[in-house]
C-alpha atoms as a PDB file:
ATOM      1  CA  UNK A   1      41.716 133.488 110.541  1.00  0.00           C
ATOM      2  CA  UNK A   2      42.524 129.829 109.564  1.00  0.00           C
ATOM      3  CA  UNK A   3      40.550 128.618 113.017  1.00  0.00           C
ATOM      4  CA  UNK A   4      37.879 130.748 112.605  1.00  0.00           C
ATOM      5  CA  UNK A   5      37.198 128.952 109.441  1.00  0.00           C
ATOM      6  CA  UNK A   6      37.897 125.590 110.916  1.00  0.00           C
ATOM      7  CA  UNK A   7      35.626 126.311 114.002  1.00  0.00           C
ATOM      8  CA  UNK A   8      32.902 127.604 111.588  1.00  0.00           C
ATOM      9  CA  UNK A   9      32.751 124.058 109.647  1.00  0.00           C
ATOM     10  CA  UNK A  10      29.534 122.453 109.174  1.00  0.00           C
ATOM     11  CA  UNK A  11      29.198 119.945 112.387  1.00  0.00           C
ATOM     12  CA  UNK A  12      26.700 117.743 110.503  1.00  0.00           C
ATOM     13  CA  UNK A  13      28.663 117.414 107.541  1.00  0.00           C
ATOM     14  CA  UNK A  14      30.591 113.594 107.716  1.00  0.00           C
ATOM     15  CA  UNK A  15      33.930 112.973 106.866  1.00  0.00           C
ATOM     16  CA  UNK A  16      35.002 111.349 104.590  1.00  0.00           C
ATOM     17  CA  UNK A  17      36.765 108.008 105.438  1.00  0.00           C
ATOM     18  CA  UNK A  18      39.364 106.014 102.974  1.00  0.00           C
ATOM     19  CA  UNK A  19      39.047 102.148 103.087  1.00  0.00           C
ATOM     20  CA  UNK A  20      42.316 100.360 103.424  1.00  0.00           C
ATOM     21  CA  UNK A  21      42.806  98.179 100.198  1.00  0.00           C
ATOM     22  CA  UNK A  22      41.865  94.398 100.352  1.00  0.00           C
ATOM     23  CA  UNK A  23      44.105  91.778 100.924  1.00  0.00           C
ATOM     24  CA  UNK A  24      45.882  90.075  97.616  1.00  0.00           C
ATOM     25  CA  UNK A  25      46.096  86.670  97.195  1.00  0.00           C
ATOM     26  CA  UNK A  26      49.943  86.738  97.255  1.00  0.00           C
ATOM     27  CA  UNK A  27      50.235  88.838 100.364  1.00  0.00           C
ATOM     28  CA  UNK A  28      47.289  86.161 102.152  1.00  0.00           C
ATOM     29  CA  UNK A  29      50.160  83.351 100.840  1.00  0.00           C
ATOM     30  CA  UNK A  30      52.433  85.175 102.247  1.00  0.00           C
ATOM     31  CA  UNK A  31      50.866  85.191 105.886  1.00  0.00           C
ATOM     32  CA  UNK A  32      50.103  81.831 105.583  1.00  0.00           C
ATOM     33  CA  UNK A  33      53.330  80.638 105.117  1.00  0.00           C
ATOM     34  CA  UNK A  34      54.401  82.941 108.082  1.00  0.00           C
ATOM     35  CA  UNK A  35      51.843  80.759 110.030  1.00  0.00           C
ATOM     36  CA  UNK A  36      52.639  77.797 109.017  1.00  0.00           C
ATOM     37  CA  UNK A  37      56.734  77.888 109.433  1.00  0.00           C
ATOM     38  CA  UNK A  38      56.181  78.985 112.831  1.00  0.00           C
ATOM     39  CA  UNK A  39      53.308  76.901 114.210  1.00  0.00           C
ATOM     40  CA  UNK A  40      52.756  76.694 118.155  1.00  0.00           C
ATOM     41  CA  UNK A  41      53.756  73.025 119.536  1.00  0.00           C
ATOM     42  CA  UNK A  42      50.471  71.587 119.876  1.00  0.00           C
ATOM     43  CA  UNK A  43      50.461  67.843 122.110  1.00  0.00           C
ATOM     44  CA  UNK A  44      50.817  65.727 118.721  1.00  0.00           C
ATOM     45  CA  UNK A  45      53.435  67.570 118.094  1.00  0.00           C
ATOM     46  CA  UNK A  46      55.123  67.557 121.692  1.00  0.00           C
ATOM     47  CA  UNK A  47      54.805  63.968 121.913  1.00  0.00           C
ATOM     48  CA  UNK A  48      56.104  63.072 118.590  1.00  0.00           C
ATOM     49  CA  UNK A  49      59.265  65.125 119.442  1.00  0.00           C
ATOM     50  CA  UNK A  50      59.678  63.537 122.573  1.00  0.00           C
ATOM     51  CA  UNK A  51      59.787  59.785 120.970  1.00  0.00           C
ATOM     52  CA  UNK A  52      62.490  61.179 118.301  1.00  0.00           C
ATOM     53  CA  UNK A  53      64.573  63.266 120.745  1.00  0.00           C
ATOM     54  CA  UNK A  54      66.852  59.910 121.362  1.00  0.00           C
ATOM     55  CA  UNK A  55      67.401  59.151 117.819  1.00  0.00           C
ATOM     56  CA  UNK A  56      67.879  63.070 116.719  1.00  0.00           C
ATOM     57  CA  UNK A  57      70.498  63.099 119.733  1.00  0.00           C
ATOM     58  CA  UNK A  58      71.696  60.002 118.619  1.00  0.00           C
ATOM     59  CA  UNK A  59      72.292  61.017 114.755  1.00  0.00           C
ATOM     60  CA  UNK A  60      74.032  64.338 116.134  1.00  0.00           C
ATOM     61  CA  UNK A  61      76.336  62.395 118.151  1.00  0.00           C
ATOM     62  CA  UNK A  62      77.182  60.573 115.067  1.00  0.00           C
ATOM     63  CA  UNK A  63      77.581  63.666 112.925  1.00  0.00           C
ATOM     64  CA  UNK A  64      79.891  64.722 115.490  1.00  0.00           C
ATOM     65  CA  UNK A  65      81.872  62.002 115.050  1.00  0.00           C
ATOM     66  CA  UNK A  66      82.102  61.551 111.471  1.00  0.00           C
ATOM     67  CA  UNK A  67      84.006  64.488 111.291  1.00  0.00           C
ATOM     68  CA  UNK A  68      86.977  63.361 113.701  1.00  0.00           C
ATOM     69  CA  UNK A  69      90.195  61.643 112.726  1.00  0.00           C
ATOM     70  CA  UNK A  70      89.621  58.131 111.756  1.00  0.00           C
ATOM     71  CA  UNK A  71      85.775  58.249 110.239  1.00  0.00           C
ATOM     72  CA  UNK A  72      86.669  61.729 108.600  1.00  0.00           C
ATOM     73  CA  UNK A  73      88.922  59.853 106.331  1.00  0.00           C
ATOM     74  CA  UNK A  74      86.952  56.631 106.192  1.00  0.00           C
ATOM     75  CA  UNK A  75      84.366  59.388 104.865  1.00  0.00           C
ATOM     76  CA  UNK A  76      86.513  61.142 102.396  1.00  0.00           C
ATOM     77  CA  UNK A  77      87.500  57.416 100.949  1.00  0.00           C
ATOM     78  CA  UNK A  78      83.911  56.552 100.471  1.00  0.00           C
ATOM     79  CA  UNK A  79      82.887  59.996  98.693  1.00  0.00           C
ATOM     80  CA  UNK A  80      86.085  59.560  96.417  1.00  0.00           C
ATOM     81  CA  UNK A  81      85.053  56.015  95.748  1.00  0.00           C
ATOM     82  CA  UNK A  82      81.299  57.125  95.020  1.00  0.00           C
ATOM     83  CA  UNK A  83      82.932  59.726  92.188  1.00  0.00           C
ATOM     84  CA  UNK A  84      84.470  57.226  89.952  1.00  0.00           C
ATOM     85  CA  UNK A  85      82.814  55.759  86.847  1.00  0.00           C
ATOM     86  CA  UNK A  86      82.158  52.364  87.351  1.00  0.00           C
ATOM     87  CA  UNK A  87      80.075  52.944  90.677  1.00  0.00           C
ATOM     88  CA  UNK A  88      78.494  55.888  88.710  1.00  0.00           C
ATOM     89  CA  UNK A  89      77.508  53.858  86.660  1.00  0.00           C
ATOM     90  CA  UNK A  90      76.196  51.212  89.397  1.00  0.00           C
ATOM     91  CA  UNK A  91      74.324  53.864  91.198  1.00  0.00           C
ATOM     92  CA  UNK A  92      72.430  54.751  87.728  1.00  0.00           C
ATOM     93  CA  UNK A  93      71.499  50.984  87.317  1.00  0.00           C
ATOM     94  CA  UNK A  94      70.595  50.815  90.584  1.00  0.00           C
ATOM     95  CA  UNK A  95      68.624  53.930  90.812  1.00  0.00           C
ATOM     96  CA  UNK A  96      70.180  56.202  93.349  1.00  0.00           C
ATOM     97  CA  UNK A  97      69.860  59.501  91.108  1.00  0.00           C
ATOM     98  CA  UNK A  98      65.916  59.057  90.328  1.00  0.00           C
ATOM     99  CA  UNK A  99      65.834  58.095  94.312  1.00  0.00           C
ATOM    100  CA  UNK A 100      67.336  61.200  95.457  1.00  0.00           C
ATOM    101  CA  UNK A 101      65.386  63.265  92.501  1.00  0.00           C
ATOM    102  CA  UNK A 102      62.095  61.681  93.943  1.00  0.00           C
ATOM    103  CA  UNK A 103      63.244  63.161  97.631  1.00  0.00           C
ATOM    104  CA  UNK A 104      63.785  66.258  96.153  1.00  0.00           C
ATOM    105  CA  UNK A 105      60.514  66.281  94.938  1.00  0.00           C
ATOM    106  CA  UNK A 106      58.863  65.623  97.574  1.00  0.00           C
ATOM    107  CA  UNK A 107      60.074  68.179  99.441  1.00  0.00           C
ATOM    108  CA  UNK A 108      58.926  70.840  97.488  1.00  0.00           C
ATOM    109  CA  UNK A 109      55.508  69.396  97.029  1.00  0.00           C
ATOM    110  CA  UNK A 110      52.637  71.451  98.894  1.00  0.00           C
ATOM    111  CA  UNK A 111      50.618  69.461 100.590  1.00  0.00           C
ATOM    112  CA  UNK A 112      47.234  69.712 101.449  1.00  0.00           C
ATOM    113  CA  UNK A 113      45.858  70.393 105.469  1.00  0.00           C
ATOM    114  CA  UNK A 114      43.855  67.639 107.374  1.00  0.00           C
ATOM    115  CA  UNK A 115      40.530  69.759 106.578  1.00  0.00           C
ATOM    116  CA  UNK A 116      41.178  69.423 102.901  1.00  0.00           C
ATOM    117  CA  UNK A 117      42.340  65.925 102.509  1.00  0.00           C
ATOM    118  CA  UNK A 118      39.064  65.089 104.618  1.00  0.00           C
ATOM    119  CA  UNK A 119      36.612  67.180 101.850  1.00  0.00           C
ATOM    120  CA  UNK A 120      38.633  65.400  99.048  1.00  0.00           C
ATOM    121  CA  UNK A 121      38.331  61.896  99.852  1.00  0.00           C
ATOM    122  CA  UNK A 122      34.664  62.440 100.827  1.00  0.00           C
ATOM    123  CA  UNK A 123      34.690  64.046  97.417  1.00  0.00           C
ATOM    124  CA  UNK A 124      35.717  61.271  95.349  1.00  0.00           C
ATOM    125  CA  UNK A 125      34.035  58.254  97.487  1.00  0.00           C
ATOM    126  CA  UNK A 126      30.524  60.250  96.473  1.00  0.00           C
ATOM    127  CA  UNK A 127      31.954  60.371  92.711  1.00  0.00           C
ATOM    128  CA  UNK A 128      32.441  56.716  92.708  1.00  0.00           C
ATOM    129  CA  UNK A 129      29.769  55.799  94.148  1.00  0.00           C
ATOM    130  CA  UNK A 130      27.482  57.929  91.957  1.00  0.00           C
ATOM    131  CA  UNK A 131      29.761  56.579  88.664  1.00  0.00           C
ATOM    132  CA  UNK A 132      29.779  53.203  89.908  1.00  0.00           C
ATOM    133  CA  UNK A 133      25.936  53.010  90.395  1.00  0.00           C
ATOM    134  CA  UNK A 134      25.325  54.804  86.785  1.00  0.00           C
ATOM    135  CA  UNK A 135      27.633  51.758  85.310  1.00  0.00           C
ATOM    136  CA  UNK A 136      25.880  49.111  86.996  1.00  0.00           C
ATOM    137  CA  UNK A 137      22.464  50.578  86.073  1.00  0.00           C
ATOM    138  CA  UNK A 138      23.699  50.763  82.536  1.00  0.00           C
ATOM    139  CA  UNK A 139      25.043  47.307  82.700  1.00  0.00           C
ATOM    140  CA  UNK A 140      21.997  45.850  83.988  1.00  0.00           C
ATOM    141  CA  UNK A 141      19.894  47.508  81.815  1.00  0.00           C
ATOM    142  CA  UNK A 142      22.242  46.399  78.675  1.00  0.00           C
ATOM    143  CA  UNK A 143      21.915  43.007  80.139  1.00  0.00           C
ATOM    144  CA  UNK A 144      18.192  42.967  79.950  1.00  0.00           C
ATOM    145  CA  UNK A 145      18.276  44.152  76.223  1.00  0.00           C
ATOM    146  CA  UNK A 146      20.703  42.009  75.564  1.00  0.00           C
ATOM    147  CA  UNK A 147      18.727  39.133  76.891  1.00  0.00           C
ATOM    148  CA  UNK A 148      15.599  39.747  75.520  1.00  0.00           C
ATOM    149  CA  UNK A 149      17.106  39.925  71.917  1.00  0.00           C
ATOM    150  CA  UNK A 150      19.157  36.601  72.321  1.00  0.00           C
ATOM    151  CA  UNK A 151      16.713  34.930  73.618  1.00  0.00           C
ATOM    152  CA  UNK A 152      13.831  35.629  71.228  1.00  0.00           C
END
């Protein structure tokens, strides 16, 4: 009985479809972090990593060896040193903490893609020029006013 009834539908009738539900703006953050962390290697990019490949295999070498015998405890002497209170207080003087603050910073800072920084700077060079020509219309005519009254 039930596929009678189905096979006796109305053909021309349409169904009824469900939209998927947009996108929100934390799940399109989302995927564009995904993209970003995991960008493809474009030339730049290949090129740039080839000129640092000596000094990144260079640094890991060192790394390596900072943790054998002799440096390891050259290293341990200079951390202890760094802890006590007169050097603390040097490095304050000196900076070090709002240095390594400013790093940290930095770091978490999102920065803005070519495309944008492009549209921004073209952005503000057509706000200054627009400002700067309003002041030196203003300070012309001022001048004139100015001139006319003084000299009168």
């Amino acid at each position: 009985m039930a596929d009678n009834k189905l096979s006796e539908q109305d053909p021309t009738k349409k169904k009824r479809r469900l939209r998927a539900p947009s996108e929100t703006v934390r799940e399109r953050a989302m995927k564009a972090q995904v993209a970003a962390a995991d960008p493809t290697p474009t030339k730049k990019r290949l090129l740039i990593r080839g000129f640092t490949l000596p000094i990144r295999l260079i640094w890991r070498g060192l790394k390596w060896v900072s943790h054998k015998p002799p440096l390891k405890q050259i290293g341990h002497g200079c951390r202890w040193f760094g802890t006590r209170r007169p050097i603390k207080f040097i490095g304050r003087i000196l900076g070090f903490n709002y240095v390594a603050g400013s790093v940290r910073e930095v770091k978490m800072v999102t920065w803005p893609s070519f495309k944008q920084s492009i549209r921004l700077t073209r952005a503000v060079i057509i706000f200054s020029v627009i400002f700067g020509s309003l002041i030196a219309g203003v300070d012309f005519g001022l001048g004139k006013v100015f001139k006319q009254i003084i000299l009168k």
